[in-house]
Protein backbone atom coordinates (compact mmCIF):
# COMPACT_ATOMS: atom_id res chain seq x y z
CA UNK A 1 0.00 0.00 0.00
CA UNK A 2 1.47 3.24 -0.74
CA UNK A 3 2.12 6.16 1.74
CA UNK A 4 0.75 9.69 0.71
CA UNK A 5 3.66 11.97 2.14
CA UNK A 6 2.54 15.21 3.77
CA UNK A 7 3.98 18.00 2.04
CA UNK A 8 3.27 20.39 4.94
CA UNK A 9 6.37 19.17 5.92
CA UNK A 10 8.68 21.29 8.28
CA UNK A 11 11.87 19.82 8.59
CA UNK A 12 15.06 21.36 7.23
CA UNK A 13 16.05 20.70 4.10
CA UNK A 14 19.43 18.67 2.98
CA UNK A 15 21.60 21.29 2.19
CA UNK A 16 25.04 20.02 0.31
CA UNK A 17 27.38 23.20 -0.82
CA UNK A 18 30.66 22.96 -2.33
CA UNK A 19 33.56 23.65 -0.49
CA UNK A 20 34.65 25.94 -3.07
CA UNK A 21 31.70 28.19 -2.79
CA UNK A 22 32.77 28.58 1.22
CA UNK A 23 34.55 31.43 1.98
CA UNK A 24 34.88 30.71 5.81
CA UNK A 25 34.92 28.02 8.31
CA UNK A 26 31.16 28.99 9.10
CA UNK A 27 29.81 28.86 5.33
CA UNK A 28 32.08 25.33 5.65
CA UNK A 29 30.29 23.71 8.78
CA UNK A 30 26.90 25.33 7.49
CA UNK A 31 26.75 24.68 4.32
CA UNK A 32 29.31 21.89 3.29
CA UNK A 33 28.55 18.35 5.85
CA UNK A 34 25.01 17.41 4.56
CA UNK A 35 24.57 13.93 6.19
CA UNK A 36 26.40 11.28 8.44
CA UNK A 37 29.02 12.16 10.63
CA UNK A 38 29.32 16.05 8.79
CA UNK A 39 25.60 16.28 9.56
CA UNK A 40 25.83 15.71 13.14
CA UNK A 41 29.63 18.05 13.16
CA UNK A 42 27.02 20.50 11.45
CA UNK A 43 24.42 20.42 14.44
CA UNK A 44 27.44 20.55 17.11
CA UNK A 45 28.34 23.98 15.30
CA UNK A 46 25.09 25.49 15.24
CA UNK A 47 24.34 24.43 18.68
CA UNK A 48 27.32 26.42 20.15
CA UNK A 49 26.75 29.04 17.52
CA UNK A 50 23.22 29.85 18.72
CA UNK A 51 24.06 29.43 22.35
CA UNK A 52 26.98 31.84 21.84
CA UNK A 53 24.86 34.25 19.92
CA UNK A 54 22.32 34.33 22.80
CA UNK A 55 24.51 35.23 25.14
CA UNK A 56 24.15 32.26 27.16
CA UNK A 57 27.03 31.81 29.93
CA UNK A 58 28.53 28.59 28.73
CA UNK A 59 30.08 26.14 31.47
CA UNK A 60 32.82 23.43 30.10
CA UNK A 61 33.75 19.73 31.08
CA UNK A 62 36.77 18.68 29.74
CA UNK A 63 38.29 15.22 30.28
CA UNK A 64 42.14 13.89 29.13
CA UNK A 65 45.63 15.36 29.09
CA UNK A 66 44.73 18.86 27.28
CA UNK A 67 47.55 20.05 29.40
CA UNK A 68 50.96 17.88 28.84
CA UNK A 69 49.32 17.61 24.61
CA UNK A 70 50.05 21.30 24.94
CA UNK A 71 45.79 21.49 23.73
CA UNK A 72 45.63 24.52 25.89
CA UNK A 73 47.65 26.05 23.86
CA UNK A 74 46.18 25.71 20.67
CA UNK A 75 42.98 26.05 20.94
CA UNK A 76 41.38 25.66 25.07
CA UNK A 77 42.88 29.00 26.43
CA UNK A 78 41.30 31.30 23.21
CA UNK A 79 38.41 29.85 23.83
CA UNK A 80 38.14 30.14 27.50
CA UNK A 81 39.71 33.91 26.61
CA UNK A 82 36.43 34.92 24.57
CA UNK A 83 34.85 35.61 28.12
CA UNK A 84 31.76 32.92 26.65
CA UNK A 85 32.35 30.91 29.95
CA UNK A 86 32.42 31.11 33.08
CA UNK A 87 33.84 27.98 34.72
CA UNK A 88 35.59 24.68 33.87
CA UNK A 89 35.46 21.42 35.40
CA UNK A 90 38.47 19.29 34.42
CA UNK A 91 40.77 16.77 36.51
CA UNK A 92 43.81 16.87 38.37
CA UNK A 93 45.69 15.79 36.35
CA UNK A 94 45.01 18.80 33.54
CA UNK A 95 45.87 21.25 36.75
CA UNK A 96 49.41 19.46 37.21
CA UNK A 97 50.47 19.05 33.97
CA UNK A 98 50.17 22.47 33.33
CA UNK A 99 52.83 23.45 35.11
CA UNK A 100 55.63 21.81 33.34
CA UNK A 101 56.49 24.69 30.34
CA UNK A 102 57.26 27.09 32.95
CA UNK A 103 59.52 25.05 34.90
CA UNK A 104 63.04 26.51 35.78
CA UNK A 105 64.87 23.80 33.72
CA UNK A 106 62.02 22.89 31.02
CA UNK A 107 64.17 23.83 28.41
CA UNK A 108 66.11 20.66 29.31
CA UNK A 109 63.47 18.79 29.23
CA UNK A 110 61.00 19.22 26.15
CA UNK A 111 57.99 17.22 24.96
CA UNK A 112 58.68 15.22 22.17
CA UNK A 113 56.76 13.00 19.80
CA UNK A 114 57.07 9.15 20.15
CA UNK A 115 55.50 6.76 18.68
CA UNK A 116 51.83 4.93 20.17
CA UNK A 117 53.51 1.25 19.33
CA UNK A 118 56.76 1.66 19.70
CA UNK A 119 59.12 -0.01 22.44
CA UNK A 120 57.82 1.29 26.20
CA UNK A 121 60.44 -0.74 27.82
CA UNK A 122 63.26 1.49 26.19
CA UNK A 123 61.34 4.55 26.95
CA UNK A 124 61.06 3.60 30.89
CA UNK A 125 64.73 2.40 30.50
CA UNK A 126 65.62 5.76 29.22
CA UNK A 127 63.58 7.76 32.09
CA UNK A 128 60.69 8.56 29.16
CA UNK A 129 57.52 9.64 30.40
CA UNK A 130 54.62 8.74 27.10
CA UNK A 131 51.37 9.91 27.44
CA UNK A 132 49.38 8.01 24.01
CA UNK A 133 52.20 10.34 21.27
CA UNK A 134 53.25 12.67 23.89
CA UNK A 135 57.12 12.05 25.37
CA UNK A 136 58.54 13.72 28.07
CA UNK A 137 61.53 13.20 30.93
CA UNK A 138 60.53 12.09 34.10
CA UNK A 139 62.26 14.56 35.47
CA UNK A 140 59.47 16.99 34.82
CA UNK A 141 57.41 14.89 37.16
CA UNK A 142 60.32 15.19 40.09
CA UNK A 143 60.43 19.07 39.15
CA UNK A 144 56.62 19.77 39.18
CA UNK A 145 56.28 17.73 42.53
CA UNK A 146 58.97 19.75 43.94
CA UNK A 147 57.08 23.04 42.76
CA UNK A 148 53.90 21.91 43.90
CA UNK A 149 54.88 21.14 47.39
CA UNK A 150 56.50 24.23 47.71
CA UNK A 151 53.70 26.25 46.39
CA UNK A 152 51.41 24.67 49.16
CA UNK A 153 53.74 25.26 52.37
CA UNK A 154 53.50 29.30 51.16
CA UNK A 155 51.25 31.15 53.95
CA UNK A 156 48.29 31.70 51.68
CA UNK A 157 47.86 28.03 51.44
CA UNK A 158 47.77 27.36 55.53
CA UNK A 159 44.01 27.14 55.88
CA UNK A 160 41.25 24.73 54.75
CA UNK A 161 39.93 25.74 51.82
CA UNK A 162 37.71 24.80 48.58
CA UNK A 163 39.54 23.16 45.49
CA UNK A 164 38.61 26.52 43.20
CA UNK A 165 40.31 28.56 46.20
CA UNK A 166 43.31 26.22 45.91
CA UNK A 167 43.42 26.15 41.92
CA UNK A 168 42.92 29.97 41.98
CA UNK A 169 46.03 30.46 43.91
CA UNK A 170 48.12 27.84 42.22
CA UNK A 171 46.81 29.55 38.79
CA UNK A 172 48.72 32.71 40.41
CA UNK A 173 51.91 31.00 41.11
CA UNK A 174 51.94 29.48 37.79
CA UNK A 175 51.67 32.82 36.52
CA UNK A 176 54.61 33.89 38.36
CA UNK A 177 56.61 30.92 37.22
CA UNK A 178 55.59 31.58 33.64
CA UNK A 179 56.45 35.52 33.78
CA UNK A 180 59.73 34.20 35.40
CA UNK A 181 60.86 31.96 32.58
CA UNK A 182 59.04 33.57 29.69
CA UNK A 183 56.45 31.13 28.89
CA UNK A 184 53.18 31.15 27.12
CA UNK A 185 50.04 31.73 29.62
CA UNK A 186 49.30 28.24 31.04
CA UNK A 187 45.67 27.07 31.78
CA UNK A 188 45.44 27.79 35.48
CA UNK A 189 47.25 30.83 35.12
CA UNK A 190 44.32 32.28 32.71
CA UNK A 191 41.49 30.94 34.72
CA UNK A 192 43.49 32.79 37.38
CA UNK A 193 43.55 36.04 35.40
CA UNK A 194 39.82 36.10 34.64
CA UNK A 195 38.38 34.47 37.70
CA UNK A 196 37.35 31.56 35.83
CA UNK A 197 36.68 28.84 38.85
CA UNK A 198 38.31 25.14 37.89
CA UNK A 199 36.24 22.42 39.73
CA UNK A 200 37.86 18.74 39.92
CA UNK A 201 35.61 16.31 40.66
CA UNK A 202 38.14 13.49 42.11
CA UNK A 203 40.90 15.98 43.84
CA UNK A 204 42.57 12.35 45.06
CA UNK A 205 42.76 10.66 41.26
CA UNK A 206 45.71 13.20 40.52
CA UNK A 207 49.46 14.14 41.37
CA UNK A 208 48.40 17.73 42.66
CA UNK A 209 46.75 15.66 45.38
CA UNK A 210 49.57 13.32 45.58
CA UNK A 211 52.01 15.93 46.75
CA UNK A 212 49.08 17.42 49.40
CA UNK A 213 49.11 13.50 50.53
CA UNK A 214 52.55 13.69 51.00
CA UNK A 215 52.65 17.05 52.97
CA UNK A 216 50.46 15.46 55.26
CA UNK A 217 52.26 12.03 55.76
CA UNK A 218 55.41 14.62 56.37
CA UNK A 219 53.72 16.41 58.94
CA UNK A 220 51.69 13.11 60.47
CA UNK A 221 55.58 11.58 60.70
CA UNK A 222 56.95 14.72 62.14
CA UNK A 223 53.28 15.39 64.83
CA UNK A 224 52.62 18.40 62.89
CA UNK A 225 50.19 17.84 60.09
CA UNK A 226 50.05 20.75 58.19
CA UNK A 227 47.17 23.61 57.74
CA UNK A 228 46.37 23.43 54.39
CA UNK A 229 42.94 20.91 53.71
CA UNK A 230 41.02 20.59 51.13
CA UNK A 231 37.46 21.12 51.69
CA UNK A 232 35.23 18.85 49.28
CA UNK A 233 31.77 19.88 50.54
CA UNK A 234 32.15 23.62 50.45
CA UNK A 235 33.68 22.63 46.63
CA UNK A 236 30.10 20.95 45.86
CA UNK A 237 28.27 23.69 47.33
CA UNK A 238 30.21 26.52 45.53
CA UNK A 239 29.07 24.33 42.06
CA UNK A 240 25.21 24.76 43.32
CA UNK A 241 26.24 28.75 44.11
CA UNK A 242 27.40 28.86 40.56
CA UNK A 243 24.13 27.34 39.03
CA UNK A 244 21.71 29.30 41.14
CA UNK A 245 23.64 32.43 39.72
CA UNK A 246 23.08 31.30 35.66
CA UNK A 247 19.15 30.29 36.42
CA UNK A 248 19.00 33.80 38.39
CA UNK A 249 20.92 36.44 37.63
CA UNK A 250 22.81 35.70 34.63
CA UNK A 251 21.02 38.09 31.41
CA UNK A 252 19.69 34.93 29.80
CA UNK A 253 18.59 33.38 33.20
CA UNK A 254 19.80 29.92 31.88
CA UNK A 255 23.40 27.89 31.01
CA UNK A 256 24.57 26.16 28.60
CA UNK A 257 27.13 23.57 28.99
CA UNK A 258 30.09 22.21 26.79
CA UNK A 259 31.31 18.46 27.63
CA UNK A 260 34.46 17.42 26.19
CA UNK A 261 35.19 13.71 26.99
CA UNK A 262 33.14 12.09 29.70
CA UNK A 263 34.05 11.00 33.25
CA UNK A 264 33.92 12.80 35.82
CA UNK A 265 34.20 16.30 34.56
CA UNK A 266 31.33 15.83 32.82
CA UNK A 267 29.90 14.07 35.83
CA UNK A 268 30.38 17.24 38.35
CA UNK A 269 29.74 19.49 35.47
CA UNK A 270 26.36 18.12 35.71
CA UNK A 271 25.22 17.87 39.26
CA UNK A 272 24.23 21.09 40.84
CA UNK A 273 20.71 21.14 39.44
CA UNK A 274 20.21 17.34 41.71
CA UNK A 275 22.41 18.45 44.04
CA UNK A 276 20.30 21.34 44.75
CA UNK A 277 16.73 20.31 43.62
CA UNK A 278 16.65 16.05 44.57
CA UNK A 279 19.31 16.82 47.64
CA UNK A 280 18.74 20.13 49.31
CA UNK A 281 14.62 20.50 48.08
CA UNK A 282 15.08 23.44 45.83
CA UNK A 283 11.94 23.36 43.76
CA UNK A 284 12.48 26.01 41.07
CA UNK A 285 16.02 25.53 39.56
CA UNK A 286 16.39 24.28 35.95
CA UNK A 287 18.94 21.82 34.17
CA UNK A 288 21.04 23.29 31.23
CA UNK A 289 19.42 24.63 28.07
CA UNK A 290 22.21 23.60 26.04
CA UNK A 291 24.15 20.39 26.44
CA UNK A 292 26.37 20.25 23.72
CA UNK A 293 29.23 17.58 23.81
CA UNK A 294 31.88 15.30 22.02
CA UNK A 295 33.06 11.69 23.46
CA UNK A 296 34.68 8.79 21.57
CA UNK A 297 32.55 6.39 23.96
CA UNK A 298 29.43 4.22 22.52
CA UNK A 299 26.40 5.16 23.91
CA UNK A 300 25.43 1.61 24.50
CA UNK A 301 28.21 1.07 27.05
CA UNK A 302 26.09 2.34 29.70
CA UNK A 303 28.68 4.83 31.34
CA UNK A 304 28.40 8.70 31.79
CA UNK A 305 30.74 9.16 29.07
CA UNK A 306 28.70 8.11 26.58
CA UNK A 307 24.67 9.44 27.89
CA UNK A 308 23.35 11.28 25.42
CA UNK A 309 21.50 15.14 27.22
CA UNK A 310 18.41 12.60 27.02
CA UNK A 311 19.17 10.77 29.31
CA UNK A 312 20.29 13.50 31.48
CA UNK A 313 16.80 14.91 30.73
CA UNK A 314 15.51 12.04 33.11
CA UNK A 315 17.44 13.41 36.36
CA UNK A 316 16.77 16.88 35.70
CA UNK A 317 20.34 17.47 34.47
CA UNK A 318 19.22 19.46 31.19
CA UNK A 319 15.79 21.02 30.55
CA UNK A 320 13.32 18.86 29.31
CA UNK A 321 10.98 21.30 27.35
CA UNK A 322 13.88 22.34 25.23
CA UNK A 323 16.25 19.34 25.13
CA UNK A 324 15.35 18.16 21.53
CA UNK A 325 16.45 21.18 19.75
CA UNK A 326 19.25 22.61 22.21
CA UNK A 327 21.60 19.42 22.38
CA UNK A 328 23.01 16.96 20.55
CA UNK A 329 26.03 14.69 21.16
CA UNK A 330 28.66 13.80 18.52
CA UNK A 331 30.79 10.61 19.03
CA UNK A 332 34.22 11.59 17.81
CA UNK A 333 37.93 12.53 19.33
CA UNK A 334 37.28 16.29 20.51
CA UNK A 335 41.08 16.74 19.93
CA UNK A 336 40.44 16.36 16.32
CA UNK A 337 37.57 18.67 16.23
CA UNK A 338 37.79 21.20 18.79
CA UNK A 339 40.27 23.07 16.70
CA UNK A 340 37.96 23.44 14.15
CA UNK A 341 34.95 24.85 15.78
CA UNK A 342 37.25 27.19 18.11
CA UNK A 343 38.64 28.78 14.97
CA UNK A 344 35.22 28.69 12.97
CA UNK A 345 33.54 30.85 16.64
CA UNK A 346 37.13 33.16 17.02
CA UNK A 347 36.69 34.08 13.23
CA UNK A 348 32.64 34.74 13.55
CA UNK A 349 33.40 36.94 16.05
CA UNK A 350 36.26 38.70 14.28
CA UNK A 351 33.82 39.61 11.50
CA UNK A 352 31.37 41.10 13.58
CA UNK A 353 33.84 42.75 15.34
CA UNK A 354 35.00 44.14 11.97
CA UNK A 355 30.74 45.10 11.32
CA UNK A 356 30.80 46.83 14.43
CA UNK A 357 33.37 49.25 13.57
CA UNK A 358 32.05 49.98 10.61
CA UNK A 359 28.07 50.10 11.73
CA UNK A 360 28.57 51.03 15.60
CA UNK A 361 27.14 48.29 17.91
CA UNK A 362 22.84 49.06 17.64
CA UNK A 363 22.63 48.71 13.85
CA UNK A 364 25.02 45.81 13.98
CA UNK A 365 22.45 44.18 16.53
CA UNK A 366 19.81 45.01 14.41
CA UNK A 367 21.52 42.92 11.61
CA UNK A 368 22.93 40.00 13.17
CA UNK A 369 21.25 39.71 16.44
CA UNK A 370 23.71 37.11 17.33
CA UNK A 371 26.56 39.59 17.60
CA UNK A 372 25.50 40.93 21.75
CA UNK A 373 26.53 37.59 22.42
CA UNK A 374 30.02 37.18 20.64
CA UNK A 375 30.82 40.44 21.49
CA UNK A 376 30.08 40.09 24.90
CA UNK A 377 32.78 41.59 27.56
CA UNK A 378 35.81 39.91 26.95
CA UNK A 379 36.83 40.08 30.60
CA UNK A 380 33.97 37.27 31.34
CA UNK A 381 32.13 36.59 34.05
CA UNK A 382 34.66 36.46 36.96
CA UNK A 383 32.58 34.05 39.00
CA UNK A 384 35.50 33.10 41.53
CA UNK A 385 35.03 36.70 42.59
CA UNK A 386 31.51 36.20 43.39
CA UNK A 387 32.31 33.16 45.22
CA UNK A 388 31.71 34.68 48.57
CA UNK A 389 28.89 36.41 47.99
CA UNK A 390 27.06 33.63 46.10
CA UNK A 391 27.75 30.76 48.84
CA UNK A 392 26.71 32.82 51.56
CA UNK A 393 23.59 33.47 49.39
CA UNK A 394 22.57 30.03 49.15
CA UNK A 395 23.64 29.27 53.07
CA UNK A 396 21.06 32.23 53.79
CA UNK A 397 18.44 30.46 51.64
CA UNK A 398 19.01 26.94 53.72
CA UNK A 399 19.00 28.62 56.45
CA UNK A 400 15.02 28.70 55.72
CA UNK A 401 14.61 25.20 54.46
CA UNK A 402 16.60 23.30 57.62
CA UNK A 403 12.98 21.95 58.91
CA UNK A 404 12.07 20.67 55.48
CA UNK A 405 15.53 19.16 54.99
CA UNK A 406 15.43 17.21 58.49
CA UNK A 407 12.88 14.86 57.62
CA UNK A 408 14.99 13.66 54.36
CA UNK A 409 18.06 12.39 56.56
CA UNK A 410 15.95 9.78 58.54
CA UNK A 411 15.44 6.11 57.16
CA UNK A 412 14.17 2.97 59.11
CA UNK A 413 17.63 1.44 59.43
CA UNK A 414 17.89 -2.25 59.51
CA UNK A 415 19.68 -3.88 63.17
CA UNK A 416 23.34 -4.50 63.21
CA UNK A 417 24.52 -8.08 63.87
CA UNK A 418 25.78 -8.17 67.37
CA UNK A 419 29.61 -7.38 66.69
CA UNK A 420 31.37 -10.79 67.26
């Protein structure tokens, strides 16, 4: 039996341009990846092309060594310089690594290319750090554990604190190192120069944390543990501060969110809407409008890595009356891609930076409505420097809910065995 199509129709149609007609990255990701893999590259562009455009504070989860691949480099730190976003969740192991460049004797030590399948024993023979095609000496290691320990006996480290407190200041003594040895801006040290608060997830799964562990054995051995702690909870609570602020205050009253990799970046990335609505009974905070992310993990592995903003739909993660056209997830290697789209969103907003001059900023708007939200101020949104103000915001606001909280720690506990 034949099917009468309707030709009321709305969907888009398949557009296929040549790449010789594009005369930018843009007209290129528009215009020139009709279908497969290209089609859903396309959507990932558009996504963080209207979310940009809108002016939407954009939060990012990035997973894998960004840092010692030298990623931050070449495309991470002009991205998180556009002043689009306004925090980063990451690991430890992204906040160590960056400290190598600067390093009094780097030059002695530089990263090298070796090969994925070559012979490992004769690298660890020869004292040859590898890192997938990255080489380095482990002397870096010894050197960056020596730097970090001394960073955290300095005075302003001698008090328990939150990780973004911690990663703030460290960002501010790898600028100092970097200054010191003339070497490019490093991740922390930009984060540190914009306020841009770096949440880790699992502090302990990293070598920052290593050295912290072994300040402490130091002082257990010696019966004077030192000051410095790191204070988890007020970390998690800061994250809920920091959400309350987008679904508030922010202009658009809503976030968007970049995930880059999985784990559990993306993880903490994605818990202060059921941290604050399913754990401390807020009842009018929203999930993300845009979830827009990139992970080389199948979907039917059943990880975090690989759930698609659906299925963070069902835990109130990402809004669920806008979820179908304000996210999408590509499977692919972000390192290969990420490039790509930073370059394609720097040049956008060089060109309307170019309209601007020539048609002042009101008629531009007029035009390209998209352009309040490239141009946005540069300088960000300096959240760390709300910190304080945001946190004891929320504490105010639990201060009223304490009665409706109490009743949600109290379970009908089964009895203990008597101990033998």
């Amino acid at each position: 039996m034949a099917h009468t199509r309707k030709e009321s129709c709305t969907r888009p149609p398949l557009v296929h341009g040549s790449v010789t007609d594009a005369r930018h990255l843009e007209d290129l990701l528009n215009n020139c990846l009709p279908s497969f893999g290209g089609g859903y590259l396309r959507r990932i562009w558009q996504l963080l092309d209207e979310a940009i455009g809108l002016g939407v504070p954009m939060t990012l989860a990035v997973a894998g060594p960004v840092t010692a691949s030298g990623q931050h480099y070449a495309w991470l730190n002009p991205l998180l310089d556009t002043g689009w976003f306004c925090l980063l969740s990451t690991t430890d192991a992204v906040c160590y690594h960056d400290g190598h460049r600067a390093l009094d004797d780097a030059a002695d030590h530089p990263f090298e290319q070796v090969p994925i399948f070559g012979d490992d024993g004769e690298l660890r023979d020869e004292g040859t750090i590898r890192i997938t095609d990255i080489g380095f000496s482990e002397q870096v290691l010894l050197n960056q554990d020596a730097f970090i320990s001394a960073c955290l006996r300095q005075p302003e480290f001698a008090e328990s604190m939150s990780g973004t407190q911690m990663r703030h200041l460290l960002g501010r003594r790898y600028a100092a190192q970097e200054g010191k040895n003339q070497t490019p801006e490093g991740l922390l040290a930009l984060c540190h120069r914009k306020a841009i608060p770096i949440f880790v997830g699992a502090p302990s799964d990293g070598s920052v944390f290593l050295n912290v562990m072994k300040l402490w054995a130091m002082g257990r051995a010696a019966g004077s543990p030192p000051a410095f702690r790191l204070d988890l909870e007020a970390e998690v609570f800061e994250s809920c501060a920091y959400h309350l602020w987008g679904q508030r205050e922010s202009d658009t009253k809503a976030l968007g969110t970049l995930i880059l990799g999985g784990g559990v970046p993306k993880n903490f990335n994605l818990q202060p809407e059921p941290a604050l609505s399913q754990i401390l009974g807020f009842d009018d905070v929203g999930g993300y409008l845009y979830d827009i992310q990139i992970t080389s993990a199948p979907v039917t592995d059943g990880s975090l890595s690989s759930c698609l903003p659906a299925e963070a739909v069902t835990w109130g993660k990402v809004d669920k009356d806008a979820y179908r056209s304000t996210c999408e997830s590509l499977q692919g290697d972000y390192s290969m891609l990420m490039p790509i789209l930073t370059r394609a969103l720097l040049e956008k907003r060089e060109r309307l930076a170019d309209l601007e001059s020539k048609l002042g900023f009101d008629t531009l708007c007029e035009r390209h409505p998209e352009a309040k939200g490239y141009l946005r101020p540069r300088e960000g949104y300096r959240l760390f420097d709300e910190r304080e103000r945001l946190t004891a915001q929320l504490d105010s606001e639990l201060k009223t809910k304490l009665s409706d909280l109490e009743p949600t720690c109290t379970y009908p506990l089964a009895d203990l065995p008597p101990t033998p």
